[in-house]
N, C-alpha and C. Protein backbone atom coordinates (compact mmCIF):
# COMPACT_ATOMS: atom_id res chain seq x y z
N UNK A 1 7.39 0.24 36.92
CA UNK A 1 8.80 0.07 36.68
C UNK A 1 9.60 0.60 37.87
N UNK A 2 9.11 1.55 38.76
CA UNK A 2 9.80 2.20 39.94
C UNK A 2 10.08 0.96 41.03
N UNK A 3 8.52 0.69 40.96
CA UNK A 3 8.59 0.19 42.46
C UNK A 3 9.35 -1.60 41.96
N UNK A 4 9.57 -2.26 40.71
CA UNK A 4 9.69 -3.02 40.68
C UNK A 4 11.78 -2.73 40.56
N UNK A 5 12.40 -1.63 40.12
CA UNK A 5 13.10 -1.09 40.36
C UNK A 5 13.91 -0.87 42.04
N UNK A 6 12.62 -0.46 42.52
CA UNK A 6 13.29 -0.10 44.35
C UNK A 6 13.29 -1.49 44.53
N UNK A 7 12.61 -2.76 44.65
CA UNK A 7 12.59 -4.30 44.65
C UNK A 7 13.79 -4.35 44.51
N UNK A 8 14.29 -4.36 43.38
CA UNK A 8 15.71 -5.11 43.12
C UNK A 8 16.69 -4.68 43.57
N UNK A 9 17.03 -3.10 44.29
CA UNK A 9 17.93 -2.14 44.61
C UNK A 9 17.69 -3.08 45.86
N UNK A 10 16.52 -3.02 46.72
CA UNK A 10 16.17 -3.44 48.02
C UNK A 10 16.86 -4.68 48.39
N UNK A 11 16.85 -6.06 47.44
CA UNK A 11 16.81 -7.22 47.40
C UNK A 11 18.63 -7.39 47.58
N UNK A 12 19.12 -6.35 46.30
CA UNK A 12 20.42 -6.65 46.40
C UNK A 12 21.53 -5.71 47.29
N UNK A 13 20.45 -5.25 48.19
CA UNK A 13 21.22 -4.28 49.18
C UNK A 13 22.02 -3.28 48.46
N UNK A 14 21.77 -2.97 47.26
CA UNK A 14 23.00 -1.68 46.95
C UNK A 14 23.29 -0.20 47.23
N UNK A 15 21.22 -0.18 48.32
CA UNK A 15 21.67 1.10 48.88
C UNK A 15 20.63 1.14 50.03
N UNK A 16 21.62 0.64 51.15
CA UNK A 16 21.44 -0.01 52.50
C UNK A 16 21.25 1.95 53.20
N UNK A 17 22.53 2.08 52.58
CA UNK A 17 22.32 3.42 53.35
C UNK A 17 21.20 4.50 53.29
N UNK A 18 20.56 4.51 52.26
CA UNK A 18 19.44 5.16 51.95
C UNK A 18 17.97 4.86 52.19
N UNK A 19 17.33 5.91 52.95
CA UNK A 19 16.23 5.16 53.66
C UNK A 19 15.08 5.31 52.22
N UNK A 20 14.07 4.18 52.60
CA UNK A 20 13.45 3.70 51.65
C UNK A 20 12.59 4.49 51.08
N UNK A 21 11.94 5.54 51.07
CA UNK A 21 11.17 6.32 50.84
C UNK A 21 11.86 7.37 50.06
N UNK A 22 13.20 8.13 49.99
CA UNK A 22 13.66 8.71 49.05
C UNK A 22 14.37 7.95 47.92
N UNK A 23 14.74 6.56 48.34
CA UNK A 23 14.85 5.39 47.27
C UNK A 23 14.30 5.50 46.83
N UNK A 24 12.79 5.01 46.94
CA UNK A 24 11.73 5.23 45.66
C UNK A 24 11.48 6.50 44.96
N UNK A 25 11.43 7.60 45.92
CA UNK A 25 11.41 8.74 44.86
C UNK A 25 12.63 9.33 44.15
N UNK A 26 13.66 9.09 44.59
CA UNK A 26 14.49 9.10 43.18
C UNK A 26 14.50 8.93 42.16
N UNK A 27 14.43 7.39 42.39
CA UNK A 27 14.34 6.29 41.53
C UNK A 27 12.52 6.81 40.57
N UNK A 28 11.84 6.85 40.77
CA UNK A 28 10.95 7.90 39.84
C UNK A 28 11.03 8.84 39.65
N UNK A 29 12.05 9.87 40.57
CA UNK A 29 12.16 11.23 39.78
C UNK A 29 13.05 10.58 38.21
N UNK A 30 13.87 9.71 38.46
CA UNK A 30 14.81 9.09 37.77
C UNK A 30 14.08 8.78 36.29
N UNK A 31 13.09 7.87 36.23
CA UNK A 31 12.51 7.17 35.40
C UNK A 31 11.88 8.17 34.43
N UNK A 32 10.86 9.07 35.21
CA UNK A 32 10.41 10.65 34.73
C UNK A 32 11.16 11.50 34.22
N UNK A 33 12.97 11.32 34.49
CA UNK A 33 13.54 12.41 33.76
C UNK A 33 14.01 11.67 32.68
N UNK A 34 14.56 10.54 32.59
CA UNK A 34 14.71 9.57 31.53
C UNK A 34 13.71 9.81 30.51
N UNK A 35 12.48 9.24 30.68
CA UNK A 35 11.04 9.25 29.29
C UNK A 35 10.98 10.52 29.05
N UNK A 36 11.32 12.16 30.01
CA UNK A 36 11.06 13.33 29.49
C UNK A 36 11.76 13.46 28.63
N UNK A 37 13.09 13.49 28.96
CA UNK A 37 14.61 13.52 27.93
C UNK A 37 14.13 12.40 26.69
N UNK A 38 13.60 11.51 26.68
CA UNK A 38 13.67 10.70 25.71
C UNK A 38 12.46 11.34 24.71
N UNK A 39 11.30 11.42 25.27
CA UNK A 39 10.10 12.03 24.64
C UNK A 39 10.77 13.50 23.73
N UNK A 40 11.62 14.21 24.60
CA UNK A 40 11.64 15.73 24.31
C UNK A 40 12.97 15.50 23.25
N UNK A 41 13.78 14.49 22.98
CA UNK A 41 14.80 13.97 22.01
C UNK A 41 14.01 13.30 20.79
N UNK A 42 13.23 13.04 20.94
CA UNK A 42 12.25 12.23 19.72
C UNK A 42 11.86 13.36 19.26
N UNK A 43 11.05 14.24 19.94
CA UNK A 43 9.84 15.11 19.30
C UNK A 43 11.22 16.36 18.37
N UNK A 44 12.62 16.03 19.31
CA UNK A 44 13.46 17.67 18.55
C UNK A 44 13.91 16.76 17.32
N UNK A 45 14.36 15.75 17.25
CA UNK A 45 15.07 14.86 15.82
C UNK A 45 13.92 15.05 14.82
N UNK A 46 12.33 14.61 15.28
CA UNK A 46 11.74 14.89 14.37
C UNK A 46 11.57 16.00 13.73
N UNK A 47 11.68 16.74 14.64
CA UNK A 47 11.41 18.35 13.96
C UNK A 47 13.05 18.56 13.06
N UNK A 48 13.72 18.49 13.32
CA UNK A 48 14.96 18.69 13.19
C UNK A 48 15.00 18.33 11.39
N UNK A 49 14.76 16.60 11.18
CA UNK A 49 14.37 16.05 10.30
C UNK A 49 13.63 16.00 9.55
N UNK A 50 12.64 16.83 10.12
CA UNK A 50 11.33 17.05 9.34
C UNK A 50 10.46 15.77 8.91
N UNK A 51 10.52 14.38 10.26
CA UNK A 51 9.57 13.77 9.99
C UNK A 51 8.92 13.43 11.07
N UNK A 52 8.11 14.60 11.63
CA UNK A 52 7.14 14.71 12.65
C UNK A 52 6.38 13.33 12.88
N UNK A 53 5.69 13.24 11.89
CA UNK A 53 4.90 12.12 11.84
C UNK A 53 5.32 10.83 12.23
N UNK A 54 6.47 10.23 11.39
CA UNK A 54 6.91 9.63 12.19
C UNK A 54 7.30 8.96 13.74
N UNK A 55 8.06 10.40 14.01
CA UNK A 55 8.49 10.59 15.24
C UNK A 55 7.10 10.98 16.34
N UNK A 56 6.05 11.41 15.97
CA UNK A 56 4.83 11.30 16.64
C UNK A 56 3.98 9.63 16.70
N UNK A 57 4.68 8.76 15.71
CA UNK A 57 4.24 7.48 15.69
C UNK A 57 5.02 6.70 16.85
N UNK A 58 6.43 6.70 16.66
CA UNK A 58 7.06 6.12 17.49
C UNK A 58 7.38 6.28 18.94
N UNK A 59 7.02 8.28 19.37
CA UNK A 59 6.57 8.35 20.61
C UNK A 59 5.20 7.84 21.04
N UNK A 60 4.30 7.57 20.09
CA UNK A 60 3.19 6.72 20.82
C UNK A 60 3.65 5.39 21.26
N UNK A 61 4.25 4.60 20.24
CA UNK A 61 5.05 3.05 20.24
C UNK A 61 5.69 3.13 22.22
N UNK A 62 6.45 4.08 22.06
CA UNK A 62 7.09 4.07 23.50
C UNK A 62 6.16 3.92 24.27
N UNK A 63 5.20 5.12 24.33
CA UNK A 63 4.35 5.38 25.39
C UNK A 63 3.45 3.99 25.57
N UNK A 64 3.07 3.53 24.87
CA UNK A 64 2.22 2.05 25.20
C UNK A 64 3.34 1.14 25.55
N UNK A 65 4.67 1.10 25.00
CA UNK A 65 4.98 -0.04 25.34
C UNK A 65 5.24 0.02 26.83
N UNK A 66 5.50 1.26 27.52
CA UNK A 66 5.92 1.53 28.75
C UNK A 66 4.69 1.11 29.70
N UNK A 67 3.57 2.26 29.04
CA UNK A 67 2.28 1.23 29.81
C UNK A 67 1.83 -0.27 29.93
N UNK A 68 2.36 -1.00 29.01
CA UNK A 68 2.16 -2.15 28.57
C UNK A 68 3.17 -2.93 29.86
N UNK A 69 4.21 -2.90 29.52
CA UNK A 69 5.83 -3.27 30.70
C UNK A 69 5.01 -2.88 32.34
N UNK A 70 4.35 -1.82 32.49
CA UNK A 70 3.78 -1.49 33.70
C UNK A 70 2.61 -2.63 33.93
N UNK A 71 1.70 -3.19 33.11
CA UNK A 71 0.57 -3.79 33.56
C UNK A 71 1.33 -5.45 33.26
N UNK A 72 2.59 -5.78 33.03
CA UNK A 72 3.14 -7.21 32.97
C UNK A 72 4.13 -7.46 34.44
N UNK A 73 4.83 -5.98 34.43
CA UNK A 73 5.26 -5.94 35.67
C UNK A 73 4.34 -5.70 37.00
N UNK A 74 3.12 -5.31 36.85
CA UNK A 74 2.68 -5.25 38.56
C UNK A 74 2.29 -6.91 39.08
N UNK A 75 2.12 -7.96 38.40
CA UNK A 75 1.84 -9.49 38.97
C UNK A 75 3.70 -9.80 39.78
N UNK A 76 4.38 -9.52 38.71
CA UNK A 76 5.76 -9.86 39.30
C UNK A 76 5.91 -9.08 40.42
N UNK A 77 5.67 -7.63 40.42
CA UNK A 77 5.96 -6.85 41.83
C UNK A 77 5.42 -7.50 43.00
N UNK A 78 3.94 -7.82 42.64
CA UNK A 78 2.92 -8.45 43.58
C UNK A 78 3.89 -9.62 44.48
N UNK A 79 4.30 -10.51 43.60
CA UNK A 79 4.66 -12.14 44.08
C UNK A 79 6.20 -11.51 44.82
N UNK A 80 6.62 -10.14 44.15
CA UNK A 80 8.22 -10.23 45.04
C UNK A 80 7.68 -9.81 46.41
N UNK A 81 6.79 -8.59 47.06
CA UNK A 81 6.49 -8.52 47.86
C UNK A 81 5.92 -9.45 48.85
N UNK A 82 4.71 -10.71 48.40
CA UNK A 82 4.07 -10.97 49.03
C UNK A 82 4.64 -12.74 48.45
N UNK A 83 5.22 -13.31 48.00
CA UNK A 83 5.76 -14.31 47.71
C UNK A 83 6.88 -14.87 49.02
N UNK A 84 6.26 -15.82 49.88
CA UNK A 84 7.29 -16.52 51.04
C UNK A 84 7.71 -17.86 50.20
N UNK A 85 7.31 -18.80 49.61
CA UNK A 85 7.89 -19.87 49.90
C UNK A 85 8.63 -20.02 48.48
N UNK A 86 8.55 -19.21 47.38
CA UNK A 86 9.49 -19.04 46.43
C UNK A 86 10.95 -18.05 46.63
N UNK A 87 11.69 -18.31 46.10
CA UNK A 87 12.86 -17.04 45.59
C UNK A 87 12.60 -16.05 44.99
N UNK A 88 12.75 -14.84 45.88
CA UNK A 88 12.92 -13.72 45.21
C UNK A 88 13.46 -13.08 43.83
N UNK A 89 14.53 -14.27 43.76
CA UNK A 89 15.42 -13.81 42.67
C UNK A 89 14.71 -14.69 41.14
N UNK A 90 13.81 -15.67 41.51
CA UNK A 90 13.32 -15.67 40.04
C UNK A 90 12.30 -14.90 39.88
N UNK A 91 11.53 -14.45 40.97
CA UNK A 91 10.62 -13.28 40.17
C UNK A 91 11.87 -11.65 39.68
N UNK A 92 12.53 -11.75 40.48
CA UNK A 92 13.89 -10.54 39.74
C UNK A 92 13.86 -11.17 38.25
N UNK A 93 14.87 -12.49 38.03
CA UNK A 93 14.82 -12.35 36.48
C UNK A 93 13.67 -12.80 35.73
N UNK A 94 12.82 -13.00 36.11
CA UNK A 94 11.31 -12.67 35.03
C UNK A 94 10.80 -11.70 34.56
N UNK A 95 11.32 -10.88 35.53
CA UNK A 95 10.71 -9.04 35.68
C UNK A 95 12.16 -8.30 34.56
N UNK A 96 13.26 -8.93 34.83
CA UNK A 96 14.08 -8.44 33.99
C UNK A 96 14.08 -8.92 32.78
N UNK A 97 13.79 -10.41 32.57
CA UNK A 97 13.50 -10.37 31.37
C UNK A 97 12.31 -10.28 30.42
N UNK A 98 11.22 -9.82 31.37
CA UNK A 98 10.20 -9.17 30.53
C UNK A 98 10.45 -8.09 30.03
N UNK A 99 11.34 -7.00 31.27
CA UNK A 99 11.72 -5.37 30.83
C UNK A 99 12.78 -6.16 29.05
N UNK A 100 13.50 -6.93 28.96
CA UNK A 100 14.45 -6.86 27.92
C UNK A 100 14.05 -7.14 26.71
N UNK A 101 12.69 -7.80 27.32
CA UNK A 101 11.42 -8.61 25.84
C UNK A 101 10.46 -7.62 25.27
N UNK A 102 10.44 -6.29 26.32
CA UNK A 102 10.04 -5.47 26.09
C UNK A 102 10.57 -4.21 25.35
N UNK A 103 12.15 -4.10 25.62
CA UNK A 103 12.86 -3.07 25.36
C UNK A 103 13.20 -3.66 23.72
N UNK A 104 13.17 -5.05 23.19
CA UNK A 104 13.61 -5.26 22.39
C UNK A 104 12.80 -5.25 20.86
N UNK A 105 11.34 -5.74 21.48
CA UNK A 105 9.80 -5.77 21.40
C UNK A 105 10.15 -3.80 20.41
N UNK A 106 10.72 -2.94 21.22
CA UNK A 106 10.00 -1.63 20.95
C UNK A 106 11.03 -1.63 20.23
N UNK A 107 12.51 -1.72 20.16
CA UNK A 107 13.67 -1.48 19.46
C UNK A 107 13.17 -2.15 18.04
N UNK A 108 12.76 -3.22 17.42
CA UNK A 108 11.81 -3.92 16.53
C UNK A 108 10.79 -2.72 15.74
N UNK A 109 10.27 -3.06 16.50
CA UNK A 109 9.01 -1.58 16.01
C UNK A 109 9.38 -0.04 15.66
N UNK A 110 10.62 0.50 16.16
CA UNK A 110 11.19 1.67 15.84
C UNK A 110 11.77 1.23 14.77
N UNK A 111 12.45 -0.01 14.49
CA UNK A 111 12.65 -0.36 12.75
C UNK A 111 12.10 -0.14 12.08
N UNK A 112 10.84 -0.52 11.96
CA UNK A 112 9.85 -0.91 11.56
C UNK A 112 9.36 0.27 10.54
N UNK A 113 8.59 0.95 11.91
CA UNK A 113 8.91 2.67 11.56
C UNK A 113 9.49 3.27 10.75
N UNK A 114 10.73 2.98 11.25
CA UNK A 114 11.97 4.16 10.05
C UNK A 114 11.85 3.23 8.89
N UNK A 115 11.84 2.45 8.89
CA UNK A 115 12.15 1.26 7.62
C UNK A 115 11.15 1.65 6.40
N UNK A 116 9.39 1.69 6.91
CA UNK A 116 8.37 1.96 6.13
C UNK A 116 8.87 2.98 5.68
N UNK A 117 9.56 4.33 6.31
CA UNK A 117 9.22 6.02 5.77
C UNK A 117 9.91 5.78 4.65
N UNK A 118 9.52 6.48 3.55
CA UNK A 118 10.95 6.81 3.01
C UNK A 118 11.29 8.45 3.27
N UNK A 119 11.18 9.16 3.98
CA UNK A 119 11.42 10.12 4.52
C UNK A 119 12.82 10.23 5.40
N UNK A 120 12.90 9.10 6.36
CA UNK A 120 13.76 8.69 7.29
C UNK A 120 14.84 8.01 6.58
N UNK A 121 16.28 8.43 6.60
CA UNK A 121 17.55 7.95 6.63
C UNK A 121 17.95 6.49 7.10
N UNK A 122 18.38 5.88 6.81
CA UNK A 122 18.37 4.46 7.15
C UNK A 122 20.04 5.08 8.20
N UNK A 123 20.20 5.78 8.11
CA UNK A 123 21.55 5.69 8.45
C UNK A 123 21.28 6.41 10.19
N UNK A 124 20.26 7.45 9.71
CA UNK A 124 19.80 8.15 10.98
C UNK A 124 19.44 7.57 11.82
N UNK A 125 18.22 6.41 11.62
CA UNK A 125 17.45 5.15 12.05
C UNK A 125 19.07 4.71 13.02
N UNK A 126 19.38 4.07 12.04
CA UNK A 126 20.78 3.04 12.69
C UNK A 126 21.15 3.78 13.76
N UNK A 127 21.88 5.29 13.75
CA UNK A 127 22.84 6.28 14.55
C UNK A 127 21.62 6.36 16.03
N UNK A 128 20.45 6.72 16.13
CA UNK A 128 19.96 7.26 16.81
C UNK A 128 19.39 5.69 17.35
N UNK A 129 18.88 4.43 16.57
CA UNK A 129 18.69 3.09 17.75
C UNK A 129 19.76 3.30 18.96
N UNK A 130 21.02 2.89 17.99
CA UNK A 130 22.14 2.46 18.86
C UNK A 130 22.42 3.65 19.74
N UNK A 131 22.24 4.91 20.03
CA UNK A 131 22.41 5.66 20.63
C UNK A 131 21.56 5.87 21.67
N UNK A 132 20.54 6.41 21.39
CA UNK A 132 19.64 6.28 22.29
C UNK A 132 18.56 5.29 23.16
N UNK A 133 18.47 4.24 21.96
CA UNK A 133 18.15 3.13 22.27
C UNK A 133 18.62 1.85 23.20
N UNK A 134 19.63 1.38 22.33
CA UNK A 134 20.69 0.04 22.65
C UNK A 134 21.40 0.59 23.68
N UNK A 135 22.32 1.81 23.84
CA UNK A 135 23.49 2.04 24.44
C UNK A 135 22.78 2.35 26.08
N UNK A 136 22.00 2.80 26.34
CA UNK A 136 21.53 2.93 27.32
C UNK A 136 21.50 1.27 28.28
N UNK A 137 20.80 0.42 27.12
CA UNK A 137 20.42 -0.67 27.68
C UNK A 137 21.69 -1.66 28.13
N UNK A 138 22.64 -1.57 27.36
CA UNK A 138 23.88 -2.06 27.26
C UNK A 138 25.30 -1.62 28.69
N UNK A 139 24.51 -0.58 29.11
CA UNK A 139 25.24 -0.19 30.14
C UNK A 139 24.59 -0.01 31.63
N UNK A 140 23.16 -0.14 31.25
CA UNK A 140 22.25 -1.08 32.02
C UNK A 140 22.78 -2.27 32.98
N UNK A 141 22.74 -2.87 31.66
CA UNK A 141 23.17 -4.76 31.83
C UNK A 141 24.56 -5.34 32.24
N UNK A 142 26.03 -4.15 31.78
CA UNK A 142 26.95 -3.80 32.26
C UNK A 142 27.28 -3.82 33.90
N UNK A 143 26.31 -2.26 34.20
CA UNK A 143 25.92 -2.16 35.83
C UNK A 143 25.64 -2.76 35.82
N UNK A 144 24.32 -4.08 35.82
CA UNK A 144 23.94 -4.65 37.01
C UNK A 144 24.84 -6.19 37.01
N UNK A 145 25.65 -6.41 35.95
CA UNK A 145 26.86 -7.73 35.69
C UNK A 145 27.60 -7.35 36.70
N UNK A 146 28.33 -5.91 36.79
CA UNK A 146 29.14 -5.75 37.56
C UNK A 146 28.82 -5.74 39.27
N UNK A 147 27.86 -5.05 39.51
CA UNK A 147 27.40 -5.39 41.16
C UNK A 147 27.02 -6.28 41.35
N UNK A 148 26.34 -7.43 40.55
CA UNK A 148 25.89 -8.92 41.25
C UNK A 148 27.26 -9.70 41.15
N UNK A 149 28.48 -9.57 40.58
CA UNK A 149 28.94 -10.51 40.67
C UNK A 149 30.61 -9.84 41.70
């Protein structure tokens, strides 16, 4: 997700000024503090809530789906690097819309989840998708509407 990440930063010049090698490690310190914060927000709601289990189900859900998004995204990374006689920019939105088939894929399955417990709040479920989930993604898609166009 990094390096397919520095790709698109690279492609659309948005940070010309920054040499390429602390690009990328940002951009994974970035990703790493994101899934920590997200992992270490799952594991406190559960405790919080008192439905560990759960919340130990659906941090697995993440964790594969992330690995999963990693082994769909390295063919697309492959073809943006080493791809001459196609456009760059349709392996960009393939790669983006696998990340969104993916993000949506897991948003599904965290239903799923809360839906089976009856432990879990339907209301909590709802508050904490759209929060932590959706809103992230939504301002995502925001940024990148606003710099491509």
């Amino acid at each position: 997700m990094t390096l397919f990440a520095w790709q698109v930063i690279e492609f659309y010049g948005w940070a010309s000024s920054v040499e390429d090698s602390l690009l990328f490690f940002s951009i994974l310190a970035s990703v790493i503090a994101i899934y920590a914060i997200k992992f270490s927000l799952i594991k406190f709601f559960g405790f919080v809530f008192k439905t560990t289990k759960e919340a130990d189900e659906y941090a697995l859900t993440v964790l594969l789906f992330v690995n999963s998004l990693g082994l769909f995204l390295l063919p697309i990374v492959v073809c943006i690097a080493f791809a001459q006689n196609v456009s760059i920019g349709v392996f960009i939105n393939v790669g983006l819309g696998t990340l969104g088939l993916f993000l949506l894929t897991r948003i599904v399955r965290g239903l799923i989840i809360g839906i089976n417990s009856i432990r879990v709040s339907k209301l909590y479920l709802f508050l904490y998708l759209c929060s932590l989930e959706i809103l992230p993604f939504v301002i995502m898609v925001k940024f990148f509407i606003e710099t491509i166009s």
